[in-house]
N, C-alpha and C. Protein backbone atom coordinates (compact mmCIF):
# COMPACT_ATOMS: atom_id res chain seq x y z
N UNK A 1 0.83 -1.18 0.00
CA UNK A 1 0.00 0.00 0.00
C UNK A 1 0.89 1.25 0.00
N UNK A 2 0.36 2.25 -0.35
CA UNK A 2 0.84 3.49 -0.45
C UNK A 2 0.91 4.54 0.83
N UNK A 3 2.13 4.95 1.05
CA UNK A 3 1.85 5.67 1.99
C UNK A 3 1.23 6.85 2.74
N UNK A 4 0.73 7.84 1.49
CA UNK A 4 -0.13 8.26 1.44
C UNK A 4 -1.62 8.00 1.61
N UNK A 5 -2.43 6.37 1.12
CA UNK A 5 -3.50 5.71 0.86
C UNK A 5 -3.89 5.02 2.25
N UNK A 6 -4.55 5.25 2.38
CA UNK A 6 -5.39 4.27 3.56
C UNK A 6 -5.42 2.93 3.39
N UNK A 7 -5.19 1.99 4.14
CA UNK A 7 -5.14 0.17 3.57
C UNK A 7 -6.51 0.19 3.37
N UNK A 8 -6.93 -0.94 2.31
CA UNK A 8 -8.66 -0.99 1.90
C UNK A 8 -8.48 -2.14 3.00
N UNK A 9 -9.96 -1.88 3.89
CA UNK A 9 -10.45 -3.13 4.70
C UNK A 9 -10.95 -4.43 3.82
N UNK A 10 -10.71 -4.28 2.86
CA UNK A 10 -10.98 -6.05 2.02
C UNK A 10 -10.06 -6.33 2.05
N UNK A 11 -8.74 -5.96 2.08
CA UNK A 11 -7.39 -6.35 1.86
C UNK A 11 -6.86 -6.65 3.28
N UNK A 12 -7.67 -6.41 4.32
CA UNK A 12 -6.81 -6.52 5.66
C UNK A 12 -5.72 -7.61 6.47
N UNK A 13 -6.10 -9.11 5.26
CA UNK A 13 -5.53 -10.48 5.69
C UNK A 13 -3.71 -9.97 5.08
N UNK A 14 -3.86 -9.19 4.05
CA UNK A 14 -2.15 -9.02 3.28
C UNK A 14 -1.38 -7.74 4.03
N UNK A 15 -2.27 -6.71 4.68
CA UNK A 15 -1.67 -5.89 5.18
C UNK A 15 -0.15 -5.99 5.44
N UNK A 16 0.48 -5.06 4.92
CA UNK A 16 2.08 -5.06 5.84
C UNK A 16 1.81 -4.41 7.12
N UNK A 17 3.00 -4.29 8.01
CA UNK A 17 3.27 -3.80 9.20
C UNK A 17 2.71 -2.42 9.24
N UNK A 18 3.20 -1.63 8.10
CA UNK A 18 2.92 -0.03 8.37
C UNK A 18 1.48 0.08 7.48
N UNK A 19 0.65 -0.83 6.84
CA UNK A 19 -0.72 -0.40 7.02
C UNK A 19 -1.26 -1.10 8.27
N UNK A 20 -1.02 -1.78 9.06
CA UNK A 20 -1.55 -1.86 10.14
C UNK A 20 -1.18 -0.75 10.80
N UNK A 21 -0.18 -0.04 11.14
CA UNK A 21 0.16 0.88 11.63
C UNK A 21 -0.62 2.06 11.18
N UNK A 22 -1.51 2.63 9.90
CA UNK A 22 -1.93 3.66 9.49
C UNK A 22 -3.22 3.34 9.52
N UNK A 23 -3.94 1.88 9.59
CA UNK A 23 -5.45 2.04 10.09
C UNK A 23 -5.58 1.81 11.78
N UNK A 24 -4.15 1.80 12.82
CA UNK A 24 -4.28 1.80 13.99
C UNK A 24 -4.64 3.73 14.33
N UNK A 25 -3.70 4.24 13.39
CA UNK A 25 -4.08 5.59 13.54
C UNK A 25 -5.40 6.24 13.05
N UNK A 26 -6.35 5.03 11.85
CA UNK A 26 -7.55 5.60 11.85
C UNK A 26 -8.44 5.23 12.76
N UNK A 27 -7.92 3.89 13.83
CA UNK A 27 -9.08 3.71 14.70
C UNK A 27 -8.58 4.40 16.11
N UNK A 28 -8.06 5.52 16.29
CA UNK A 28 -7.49 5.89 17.06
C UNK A 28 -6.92 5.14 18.24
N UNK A 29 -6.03 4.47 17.36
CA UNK A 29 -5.27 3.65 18.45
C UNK A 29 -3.28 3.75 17.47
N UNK A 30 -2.98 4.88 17.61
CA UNK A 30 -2.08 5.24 16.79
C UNK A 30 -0.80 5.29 18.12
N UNK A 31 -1.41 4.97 19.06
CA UNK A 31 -0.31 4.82 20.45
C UNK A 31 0.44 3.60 20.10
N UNK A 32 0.00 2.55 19.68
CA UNK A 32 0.19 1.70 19.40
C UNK A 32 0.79 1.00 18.22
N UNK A 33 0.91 1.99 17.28
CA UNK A 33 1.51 2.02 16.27
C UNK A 33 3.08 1.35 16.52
N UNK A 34 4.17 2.25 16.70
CA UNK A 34 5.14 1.55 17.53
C UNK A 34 5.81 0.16 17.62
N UNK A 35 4.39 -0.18 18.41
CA UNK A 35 4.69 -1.24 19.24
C UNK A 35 4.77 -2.46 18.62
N UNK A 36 3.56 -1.99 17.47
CA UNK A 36 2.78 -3.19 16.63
C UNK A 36 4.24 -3.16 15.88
N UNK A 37 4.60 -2.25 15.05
CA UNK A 37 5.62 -2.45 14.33
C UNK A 37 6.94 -2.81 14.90
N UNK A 38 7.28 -3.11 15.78
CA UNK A 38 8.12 -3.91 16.31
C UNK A 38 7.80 -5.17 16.87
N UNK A 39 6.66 -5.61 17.32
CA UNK A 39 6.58 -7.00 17.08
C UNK A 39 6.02 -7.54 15.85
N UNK A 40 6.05 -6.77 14.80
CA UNK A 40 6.05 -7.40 13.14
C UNK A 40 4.37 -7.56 13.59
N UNK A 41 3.47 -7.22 13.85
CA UNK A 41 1.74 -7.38 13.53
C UNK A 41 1.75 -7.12 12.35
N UNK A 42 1.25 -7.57 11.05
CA UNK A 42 0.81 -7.23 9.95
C UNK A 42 -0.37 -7.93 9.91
N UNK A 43 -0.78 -7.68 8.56
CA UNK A 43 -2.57 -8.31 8.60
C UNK A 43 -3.19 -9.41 8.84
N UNK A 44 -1.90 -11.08 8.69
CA UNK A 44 -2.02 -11.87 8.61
C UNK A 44 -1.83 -12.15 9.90
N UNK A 45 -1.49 -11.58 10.98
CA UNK A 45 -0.96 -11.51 12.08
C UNK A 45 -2.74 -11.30 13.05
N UNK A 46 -3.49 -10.19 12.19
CA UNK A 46 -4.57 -9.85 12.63
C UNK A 46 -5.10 -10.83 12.69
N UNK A 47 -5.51 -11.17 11.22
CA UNK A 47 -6.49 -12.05 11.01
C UNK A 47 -5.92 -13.71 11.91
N UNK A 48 -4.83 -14.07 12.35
CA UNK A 48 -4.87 -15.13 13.31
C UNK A 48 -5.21 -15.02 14.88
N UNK A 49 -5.37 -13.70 15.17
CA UNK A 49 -6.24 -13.45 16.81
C UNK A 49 -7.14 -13.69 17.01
N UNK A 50 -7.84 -14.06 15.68
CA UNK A 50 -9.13 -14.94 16.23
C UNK A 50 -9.23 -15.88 16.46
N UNK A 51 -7.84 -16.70 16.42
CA UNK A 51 -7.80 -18.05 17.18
C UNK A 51 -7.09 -18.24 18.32
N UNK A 52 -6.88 -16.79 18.80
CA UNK A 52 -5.99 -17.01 19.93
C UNK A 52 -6.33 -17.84 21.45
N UNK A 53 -5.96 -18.09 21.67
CA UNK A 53 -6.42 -18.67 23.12
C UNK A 53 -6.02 -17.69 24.31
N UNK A 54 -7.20 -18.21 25.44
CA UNK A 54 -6.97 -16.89 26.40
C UNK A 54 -5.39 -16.27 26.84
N UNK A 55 -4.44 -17.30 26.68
CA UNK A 55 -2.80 -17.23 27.12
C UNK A 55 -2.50 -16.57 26.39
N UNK A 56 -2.89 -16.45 24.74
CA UNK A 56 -2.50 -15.87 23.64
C UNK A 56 -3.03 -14.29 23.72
N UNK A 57 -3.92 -14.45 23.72
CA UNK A 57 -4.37 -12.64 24.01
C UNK A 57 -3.55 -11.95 25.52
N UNK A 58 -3.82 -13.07 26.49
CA UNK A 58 -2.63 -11.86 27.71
C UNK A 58 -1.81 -12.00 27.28
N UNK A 59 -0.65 -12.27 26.42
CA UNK A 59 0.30 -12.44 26.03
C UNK A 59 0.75 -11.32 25.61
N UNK A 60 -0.15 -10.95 24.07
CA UNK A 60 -0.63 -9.88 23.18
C UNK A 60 -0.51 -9.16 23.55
N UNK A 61 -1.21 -8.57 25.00
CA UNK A 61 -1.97 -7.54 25.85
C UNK A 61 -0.47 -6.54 26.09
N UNK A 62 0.21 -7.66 26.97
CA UNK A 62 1.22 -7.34 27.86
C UNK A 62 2.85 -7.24 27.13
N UNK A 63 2.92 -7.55 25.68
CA UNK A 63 3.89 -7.33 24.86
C UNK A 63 3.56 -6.11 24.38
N UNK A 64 2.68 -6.20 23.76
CA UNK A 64 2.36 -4.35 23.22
C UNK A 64 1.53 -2.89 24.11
N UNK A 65 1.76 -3.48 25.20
CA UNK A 65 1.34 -2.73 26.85
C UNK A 65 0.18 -2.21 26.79
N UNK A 66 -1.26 -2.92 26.55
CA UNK A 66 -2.29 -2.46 25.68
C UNK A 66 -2.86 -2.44 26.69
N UNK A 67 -3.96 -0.79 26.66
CA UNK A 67 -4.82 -1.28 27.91
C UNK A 67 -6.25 -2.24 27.78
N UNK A 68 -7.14 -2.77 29.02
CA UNK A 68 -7.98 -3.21 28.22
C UNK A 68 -9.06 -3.30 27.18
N UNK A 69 -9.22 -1.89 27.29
CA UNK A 69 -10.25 -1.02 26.67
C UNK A 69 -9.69 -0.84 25.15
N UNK A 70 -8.68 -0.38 25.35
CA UNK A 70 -7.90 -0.63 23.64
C UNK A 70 -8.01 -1.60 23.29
N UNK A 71 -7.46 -3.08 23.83
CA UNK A 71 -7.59 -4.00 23.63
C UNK A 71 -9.08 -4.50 22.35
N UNK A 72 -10.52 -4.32 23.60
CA UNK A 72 -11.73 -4.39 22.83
C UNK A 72 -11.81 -3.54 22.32
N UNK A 73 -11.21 -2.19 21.96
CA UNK A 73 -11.41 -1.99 20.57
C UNK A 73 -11.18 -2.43 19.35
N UNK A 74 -9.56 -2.74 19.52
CA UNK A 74 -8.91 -3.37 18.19
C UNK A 74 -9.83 -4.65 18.15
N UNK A 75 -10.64 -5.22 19.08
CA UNK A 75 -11.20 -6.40 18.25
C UNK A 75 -12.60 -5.74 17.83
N UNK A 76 -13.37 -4.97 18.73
CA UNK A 76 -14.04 -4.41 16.97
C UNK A 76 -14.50 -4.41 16.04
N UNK A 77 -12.91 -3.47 16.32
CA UNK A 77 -13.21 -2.88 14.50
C UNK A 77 -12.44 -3.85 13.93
N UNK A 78 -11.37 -4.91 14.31
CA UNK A 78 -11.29 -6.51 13.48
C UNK A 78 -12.21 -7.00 13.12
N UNK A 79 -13.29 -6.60 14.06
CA UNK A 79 -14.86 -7.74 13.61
C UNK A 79 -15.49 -7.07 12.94
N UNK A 80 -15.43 -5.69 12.68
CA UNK A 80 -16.00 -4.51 11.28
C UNK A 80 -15.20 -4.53 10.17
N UNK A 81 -14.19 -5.06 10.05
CA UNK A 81 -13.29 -4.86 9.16
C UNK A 81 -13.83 -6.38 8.32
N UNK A 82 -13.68 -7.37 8.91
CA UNK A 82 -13.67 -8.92 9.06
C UNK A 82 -15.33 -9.04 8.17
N UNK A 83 -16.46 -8.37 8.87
CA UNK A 83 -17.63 -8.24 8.63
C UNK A 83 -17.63 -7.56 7.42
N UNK A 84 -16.78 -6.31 7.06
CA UNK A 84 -17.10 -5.57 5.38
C UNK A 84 -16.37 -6.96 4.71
N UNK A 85 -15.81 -7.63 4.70
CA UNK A 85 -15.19 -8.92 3.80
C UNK A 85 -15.92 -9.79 3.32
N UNK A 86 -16.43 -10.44 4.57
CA UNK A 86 -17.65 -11.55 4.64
C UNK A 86 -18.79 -10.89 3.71
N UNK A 87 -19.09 -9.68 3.79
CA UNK A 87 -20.27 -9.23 2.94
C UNK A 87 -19.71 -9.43 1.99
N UNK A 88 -18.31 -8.74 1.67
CA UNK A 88 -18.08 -8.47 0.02
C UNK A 88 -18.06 -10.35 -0.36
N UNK A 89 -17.36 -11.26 0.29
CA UNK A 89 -17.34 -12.26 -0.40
C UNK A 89 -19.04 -12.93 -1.04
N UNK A 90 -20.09 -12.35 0.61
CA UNK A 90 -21.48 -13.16 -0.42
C UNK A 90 -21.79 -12.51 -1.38
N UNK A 91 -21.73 -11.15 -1.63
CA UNK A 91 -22.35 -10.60 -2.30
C UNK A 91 -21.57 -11.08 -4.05
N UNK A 92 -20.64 -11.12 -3.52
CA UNK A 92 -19.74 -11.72 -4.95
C UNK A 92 -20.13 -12.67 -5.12
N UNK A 93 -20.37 -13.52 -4.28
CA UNK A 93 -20.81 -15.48 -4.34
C UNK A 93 -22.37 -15.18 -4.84
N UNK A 94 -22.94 -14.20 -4.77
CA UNK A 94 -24.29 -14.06 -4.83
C UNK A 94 -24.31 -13.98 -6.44
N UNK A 95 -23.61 -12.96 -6.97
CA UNK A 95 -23.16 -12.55 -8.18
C UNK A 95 -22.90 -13.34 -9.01
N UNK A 96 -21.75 -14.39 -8.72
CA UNK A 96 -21.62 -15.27 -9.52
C UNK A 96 -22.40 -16.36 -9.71
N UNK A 97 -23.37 -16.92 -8.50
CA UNK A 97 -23.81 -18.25 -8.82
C UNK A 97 -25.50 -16.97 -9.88
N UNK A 98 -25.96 -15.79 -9.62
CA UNK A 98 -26.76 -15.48 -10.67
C UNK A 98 -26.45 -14.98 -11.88
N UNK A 99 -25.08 -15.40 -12.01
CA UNK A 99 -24.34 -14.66 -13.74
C UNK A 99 -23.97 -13.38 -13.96
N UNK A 100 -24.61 -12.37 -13.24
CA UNK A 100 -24.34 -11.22 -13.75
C UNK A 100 -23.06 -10.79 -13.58
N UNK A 101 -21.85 -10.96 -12.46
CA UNK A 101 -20.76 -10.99 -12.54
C UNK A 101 -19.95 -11.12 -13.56
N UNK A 102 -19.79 -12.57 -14.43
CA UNK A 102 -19.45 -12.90 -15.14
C UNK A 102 -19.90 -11.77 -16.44
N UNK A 103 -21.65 -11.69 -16.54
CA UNK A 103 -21.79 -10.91 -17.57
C UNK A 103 -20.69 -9.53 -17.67
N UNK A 104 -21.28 -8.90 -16.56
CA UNK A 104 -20.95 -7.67 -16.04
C UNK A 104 -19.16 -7.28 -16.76
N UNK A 105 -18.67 -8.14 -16.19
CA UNK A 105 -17.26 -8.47 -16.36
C UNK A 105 -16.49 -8.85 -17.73
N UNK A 106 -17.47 -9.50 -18.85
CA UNK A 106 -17.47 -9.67 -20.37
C UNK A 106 -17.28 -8.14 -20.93
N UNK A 107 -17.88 -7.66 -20.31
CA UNK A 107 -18.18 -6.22 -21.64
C UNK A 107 -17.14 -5.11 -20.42
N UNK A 108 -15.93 -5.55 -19.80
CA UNK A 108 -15.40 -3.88 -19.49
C UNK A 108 -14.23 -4.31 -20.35
């Protein structure tokens, strides 16, 4: 991504380090910026906290000195971010199993 550009939330699983770092500063959690980028968080990094286990999140917590309230934020807006995806994928799955995708996509 560009450093100028905001990371697109459909893209959030490829994120590098410093677009996690520039949508921590759009969810105002830009304290954290930093931190994330020194323990290498990038998107793929995100998207595996949802399997963390409870050891795994205090872990998390207490490496990047997060309070708890930050904490439930960043999950969230992971689960708003996570949620604009899931839509875009049915709505695409919707698209394709009724053709118009495909049509749509013939004639650009």
């Amino acid at each position: 991504m560009s450093k100028e550009q905001a990371p697109e939330p459909l893209d959030f699983f490829i994120w590098t380090v410093e677009d996690v770092g520039m949508w921590l500063e759009e969810i105002n959690l830009g304290s954290y910026r930093l931190i994330f980028k020194e323990n290498g968080v990038n998107g793929e990094y995100l998207e595996g906290m949802s399997m963390f286990t409870t050891e795994q999140i205090l872990r998390f917590i207490r490496r990047c000195h997060m309070k708890w309230g930050d904490f439930i934020t960043l999950c969230k807006e992971l689960r708003r971010i996570k949620g604009i995806y899931i839509a875009f994928l049915a709505a695409r799955s919707s698209c394709l199993a009724s053709g118009h995708f495909i049509v749509h996509h013939m004639y650009l």
